[in-house]
Each structure stands twice: as C-alpha cells, then as structure tokens.
Protein backbone atom coordinates (compact mmCIF):
# COMPACT_ATOMS: atom_id res chain seq x y z
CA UNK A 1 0.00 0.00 0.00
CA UNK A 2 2.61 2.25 0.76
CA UNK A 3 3.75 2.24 -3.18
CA UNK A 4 0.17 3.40 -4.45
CA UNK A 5 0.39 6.38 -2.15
CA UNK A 6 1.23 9.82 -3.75
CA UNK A 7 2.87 12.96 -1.79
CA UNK A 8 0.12 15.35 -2.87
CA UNK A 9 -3.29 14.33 -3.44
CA UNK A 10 -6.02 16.87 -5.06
CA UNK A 11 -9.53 17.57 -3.48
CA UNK A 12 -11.21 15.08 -5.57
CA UNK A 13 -8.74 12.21 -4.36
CA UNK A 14 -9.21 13.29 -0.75
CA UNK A 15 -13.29 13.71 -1.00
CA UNK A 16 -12.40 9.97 -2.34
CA UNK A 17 -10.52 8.59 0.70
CA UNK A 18 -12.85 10.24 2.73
CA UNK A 19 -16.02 9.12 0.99
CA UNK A 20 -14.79 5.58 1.79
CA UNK A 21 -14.05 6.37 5.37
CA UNK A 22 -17.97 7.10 5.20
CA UNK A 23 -18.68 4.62 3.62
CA UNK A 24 -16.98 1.65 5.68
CA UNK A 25 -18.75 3.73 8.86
CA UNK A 26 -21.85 1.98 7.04
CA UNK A 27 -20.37 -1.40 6.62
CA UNK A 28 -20.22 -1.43 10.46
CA UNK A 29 -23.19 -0.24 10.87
CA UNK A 30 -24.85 -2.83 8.53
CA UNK A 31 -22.17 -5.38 10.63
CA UNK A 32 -23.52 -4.59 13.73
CA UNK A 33 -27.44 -5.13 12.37
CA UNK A 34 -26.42 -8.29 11.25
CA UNK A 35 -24.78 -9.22 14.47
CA UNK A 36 -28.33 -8.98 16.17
CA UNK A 37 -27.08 -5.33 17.93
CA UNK A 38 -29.84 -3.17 18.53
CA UNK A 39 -29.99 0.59 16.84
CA UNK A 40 -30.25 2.36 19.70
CA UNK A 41 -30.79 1.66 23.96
CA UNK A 42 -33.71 -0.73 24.82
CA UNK A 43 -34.52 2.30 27.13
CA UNK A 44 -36.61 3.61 23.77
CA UNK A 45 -35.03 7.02 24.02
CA UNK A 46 -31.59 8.34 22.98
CA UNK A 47 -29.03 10.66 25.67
CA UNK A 48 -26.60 12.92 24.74
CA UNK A 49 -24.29 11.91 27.29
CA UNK A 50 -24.89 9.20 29.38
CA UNK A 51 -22.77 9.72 32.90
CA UNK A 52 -23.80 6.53 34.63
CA UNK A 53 -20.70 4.32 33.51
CA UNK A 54 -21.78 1.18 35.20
CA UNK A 55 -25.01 1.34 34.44
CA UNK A 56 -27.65 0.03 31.70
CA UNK A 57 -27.23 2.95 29.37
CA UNK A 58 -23.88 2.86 29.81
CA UNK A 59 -22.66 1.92 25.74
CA UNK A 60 -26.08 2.33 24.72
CA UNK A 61 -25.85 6.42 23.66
CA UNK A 62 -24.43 9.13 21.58
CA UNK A 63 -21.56 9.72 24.12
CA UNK A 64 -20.21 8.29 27.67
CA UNK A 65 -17.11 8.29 29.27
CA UNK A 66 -15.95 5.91 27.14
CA UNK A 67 -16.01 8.65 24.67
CA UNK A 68 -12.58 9.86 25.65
CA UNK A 69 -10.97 6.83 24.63
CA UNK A 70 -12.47 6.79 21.16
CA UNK A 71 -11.04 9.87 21.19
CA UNK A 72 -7.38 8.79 22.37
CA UNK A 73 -8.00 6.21 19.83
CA UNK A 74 -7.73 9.06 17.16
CA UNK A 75 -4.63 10.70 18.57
CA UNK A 76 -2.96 7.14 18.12
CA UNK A 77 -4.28 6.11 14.88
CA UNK A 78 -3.27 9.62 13.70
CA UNK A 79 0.41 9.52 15.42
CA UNK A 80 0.71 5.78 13.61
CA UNK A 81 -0.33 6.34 10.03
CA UNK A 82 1.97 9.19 10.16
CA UNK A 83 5.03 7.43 10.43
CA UNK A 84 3.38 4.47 8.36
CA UNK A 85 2.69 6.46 5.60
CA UNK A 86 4.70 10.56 6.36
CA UNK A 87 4.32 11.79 2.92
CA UNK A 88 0.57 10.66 2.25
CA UNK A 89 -2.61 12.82 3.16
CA UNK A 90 -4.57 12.69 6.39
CA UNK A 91 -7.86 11.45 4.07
CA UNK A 92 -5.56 9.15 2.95
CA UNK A 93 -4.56 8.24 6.58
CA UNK A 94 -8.29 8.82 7.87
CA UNK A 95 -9.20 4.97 6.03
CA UNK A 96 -6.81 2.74 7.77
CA UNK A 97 -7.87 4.56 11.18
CA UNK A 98 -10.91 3.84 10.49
CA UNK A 99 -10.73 0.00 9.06
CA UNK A 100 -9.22 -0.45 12.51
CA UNK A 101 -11.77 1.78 14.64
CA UNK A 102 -14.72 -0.68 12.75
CA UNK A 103 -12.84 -3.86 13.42
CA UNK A 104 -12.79 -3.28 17.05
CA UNK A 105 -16.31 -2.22 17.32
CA UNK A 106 -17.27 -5.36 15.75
CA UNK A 107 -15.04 -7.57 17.74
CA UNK A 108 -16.00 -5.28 20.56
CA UNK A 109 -19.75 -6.32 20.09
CA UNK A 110 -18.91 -10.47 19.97
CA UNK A 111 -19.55 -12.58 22.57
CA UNK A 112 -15.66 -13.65 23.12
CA UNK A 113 -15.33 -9.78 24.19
CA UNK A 114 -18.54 -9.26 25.76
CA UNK A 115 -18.08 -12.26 28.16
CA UNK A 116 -14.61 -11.04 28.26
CA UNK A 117 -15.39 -7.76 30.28
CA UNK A 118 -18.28 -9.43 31.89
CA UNK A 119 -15.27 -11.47 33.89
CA UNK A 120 -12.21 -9.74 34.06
CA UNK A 121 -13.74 -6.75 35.01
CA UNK A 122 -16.43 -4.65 36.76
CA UNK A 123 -18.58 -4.17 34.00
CA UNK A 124 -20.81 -7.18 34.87
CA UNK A 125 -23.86 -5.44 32.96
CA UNK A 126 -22.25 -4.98 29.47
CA UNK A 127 -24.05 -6.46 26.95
CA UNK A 128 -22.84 -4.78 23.61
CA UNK A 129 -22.80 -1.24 22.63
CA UNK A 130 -26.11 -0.10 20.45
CA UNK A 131 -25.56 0.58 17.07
CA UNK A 132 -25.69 4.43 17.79
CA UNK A 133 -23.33 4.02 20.58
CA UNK A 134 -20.97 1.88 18.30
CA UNK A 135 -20.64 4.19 15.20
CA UNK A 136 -20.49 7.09 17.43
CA UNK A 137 -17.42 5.50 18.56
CA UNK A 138 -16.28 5.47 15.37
CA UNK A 139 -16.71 8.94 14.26
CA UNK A 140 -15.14 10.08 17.79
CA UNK A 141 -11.96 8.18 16.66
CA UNK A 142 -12.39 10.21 13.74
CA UNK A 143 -12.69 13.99 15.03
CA UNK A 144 -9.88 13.26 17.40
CA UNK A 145 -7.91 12.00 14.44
CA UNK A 146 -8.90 15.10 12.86
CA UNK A 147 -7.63 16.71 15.85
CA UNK A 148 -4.45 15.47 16.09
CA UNK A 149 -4.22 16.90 12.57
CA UNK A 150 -4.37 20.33 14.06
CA UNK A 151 -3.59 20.53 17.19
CA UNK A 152 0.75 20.37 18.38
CA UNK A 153 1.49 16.83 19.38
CA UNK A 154 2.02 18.20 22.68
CA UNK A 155 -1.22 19.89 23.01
CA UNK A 156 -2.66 16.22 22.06
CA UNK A 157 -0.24 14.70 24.06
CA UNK A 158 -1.43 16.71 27.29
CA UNK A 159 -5.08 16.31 26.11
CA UNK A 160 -4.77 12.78 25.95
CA UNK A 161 -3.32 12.46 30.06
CA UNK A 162 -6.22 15.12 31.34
CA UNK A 163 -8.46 12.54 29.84
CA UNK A 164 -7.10 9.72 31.16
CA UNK A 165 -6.46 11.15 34.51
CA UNK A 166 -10.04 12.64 34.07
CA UNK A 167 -11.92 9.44 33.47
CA UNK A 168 -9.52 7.60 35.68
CA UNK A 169 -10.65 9.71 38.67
CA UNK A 170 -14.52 9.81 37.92
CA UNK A 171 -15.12 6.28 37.30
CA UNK A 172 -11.87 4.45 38.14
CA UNK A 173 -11.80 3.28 34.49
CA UNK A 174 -9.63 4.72 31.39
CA UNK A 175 -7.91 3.85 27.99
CA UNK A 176 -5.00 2.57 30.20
CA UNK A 177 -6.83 0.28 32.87
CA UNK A 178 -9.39 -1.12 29.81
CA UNK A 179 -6.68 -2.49 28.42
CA UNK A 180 -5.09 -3.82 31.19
CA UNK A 181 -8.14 -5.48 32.65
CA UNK A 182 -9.03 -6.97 28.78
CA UNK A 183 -5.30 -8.51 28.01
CA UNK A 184 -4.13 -9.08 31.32
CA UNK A 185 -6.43 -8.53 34.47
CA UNK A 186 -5.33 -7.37 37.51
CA UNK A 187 -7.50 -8.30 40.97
CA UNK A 188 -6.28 -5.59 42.84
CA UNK A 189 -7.74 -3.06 40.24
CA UNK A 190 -10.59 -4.90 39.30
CA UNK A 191 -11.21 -3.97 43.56
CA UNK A 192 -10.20 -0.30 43.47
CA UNK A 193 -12.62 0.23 40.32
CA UNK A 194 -15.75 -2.14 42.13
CA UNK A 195 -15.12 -0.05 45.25
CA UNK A 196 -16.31 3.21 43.74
C-alpha cells in the first residue's frame, strides 16, 4: 500500500478517501445489524451523554465516558499512520484509522469480548454497545484524528493524560486500565474500580 500512495493528493482524491471512510462507517453499521445489535438503547429514548458508567445505558448512547478513549484512539491512529505512511494525506490516513476503529467495534460487540469484560472486570452489565453508541465510537476516533491533525502533538499529548487522569478519577476506568483489565487482568484493580 505504501507504493500506491502519492505525496500530494487533489480535493477530488481526498473527497475519495474520505467518501470511503464514510462509507466503511456503514459497513459497520450494517455489521452490527447483522450481528443482532440493537440501533439504539432498549430504554426507547436516545441521551446525549450518558454519565452513569456502570449502568444500563452505559454503551447504549451518543456519548459516555468511554467517549474519551475513542477519542485517544484518534490521537494514536493519527500519530501511527503518520510514520506508516509521512508523505501521504490525512484522508488518505483517515481509512486505515478507520478499518481499525470498525474492526474493534465489531469484535467489541462479539460474545468472546462481551463475556470477556463481563469477567475480568467490573462491567458485569455490558451487553454490547447499540448501534448508535458503536458508530459514534467510530466517528469520535475520527474527530480526534482530525484533531491530532491540528492541534501540536504536545497539546494532544497533554489532552490525551487530562483525559485519562479525568476518566480515571470519575469512574476508576480509562484507555489505560481497559486495556489492562481486557489482556491481562489485575485483581487488585478490578477492587479499586468495584469499590467506587
């Protein structure tokens, strides 16, 4: 791939890498349909923000405090199809972000990860994100891609710890400890975050 990819790319080619950013958003949304995922919270209305994070709606709405990650998520992606690809566009970029952004909210939203966080850690009433929750996810991966793009890496780079240190303080969960508690679990913070 990285042959095929030209320093300088017009406005059509970019409208082009982004149109099928958009349209792989749809492919996981279709996905998730297909899955048996439900469009949006069984609660028959839709939040802007849900602030419970161990509760039913957590995963279920537009935005939660898993938000933040999605959002890391973009900082990364953007920091690693930089040096992947340096002299390419960020539409260019933007698609491999995304191809990975959709392939975790699909494995996200299978029972081999569901039953995963069900037992390594406290969230013992997850039961799949909602289809709005999940491509929300996506397109927050996006903007904070788009972000990155913008912003000095050290401005992300600070904006990245206040939200880890943010979420890590308000519900005892972050980027950082989801991953821990996923790949390798930890009993003594699987207490501190049921304690809360």
């Amino acid at each position: 791939m990285t042959g095929l990819v030209p320093a300088a790319e017009g406005g059509n080619r970019k409208l082009a890498w982004l149109g099928l950013a958009a349209l792989l958003l749809i492919a996981q949304i279709i996905t998730l349909r297909a899955m048996g995922r439900i469009w949006i919270c069984d609660c028959g209305f839709v939040k802007l923000f849900e602030a419970n994070a161990t509760g039913p709606g957590n995963s279920q709405h537009i935005a939660d405090w898993y938000t933040f990650s999605h959002i890391i998520h973009g900082f990364i992606f953007y920091a690693a199809t930089k040096a992947v690809w340096p002299r390419a566009s960020a539409a260019f970029r933007l698609v491999p972000a995304v191809i990975v952004e959709m392939g975790w909210e699909i494995l996200e939203n299978t029972p081999l990860i569901i039953d995963r966080y069900r037992s390594a850690t406290v969230s013992l009433d997850y039961y799949g994100d909602s289809i709005l929750n999940s491509s929300m996810d996506t397109i927050f991966m996006a903007i904070g891609f788009l972000a990155a793009l913008r912003l000095p890496v050290a401005f992300t780079i600070g904006l990245a710890i206040v939200f880890e240190l943010l979420t890590g303080y308000l519900i005892r969960d972050n980027l950082t400890l989801n991953v821990i508690m996923l790949v390798w679990p930890v009993e003594a913070i699987k207490a501190w975050q049921a304690a809360l």
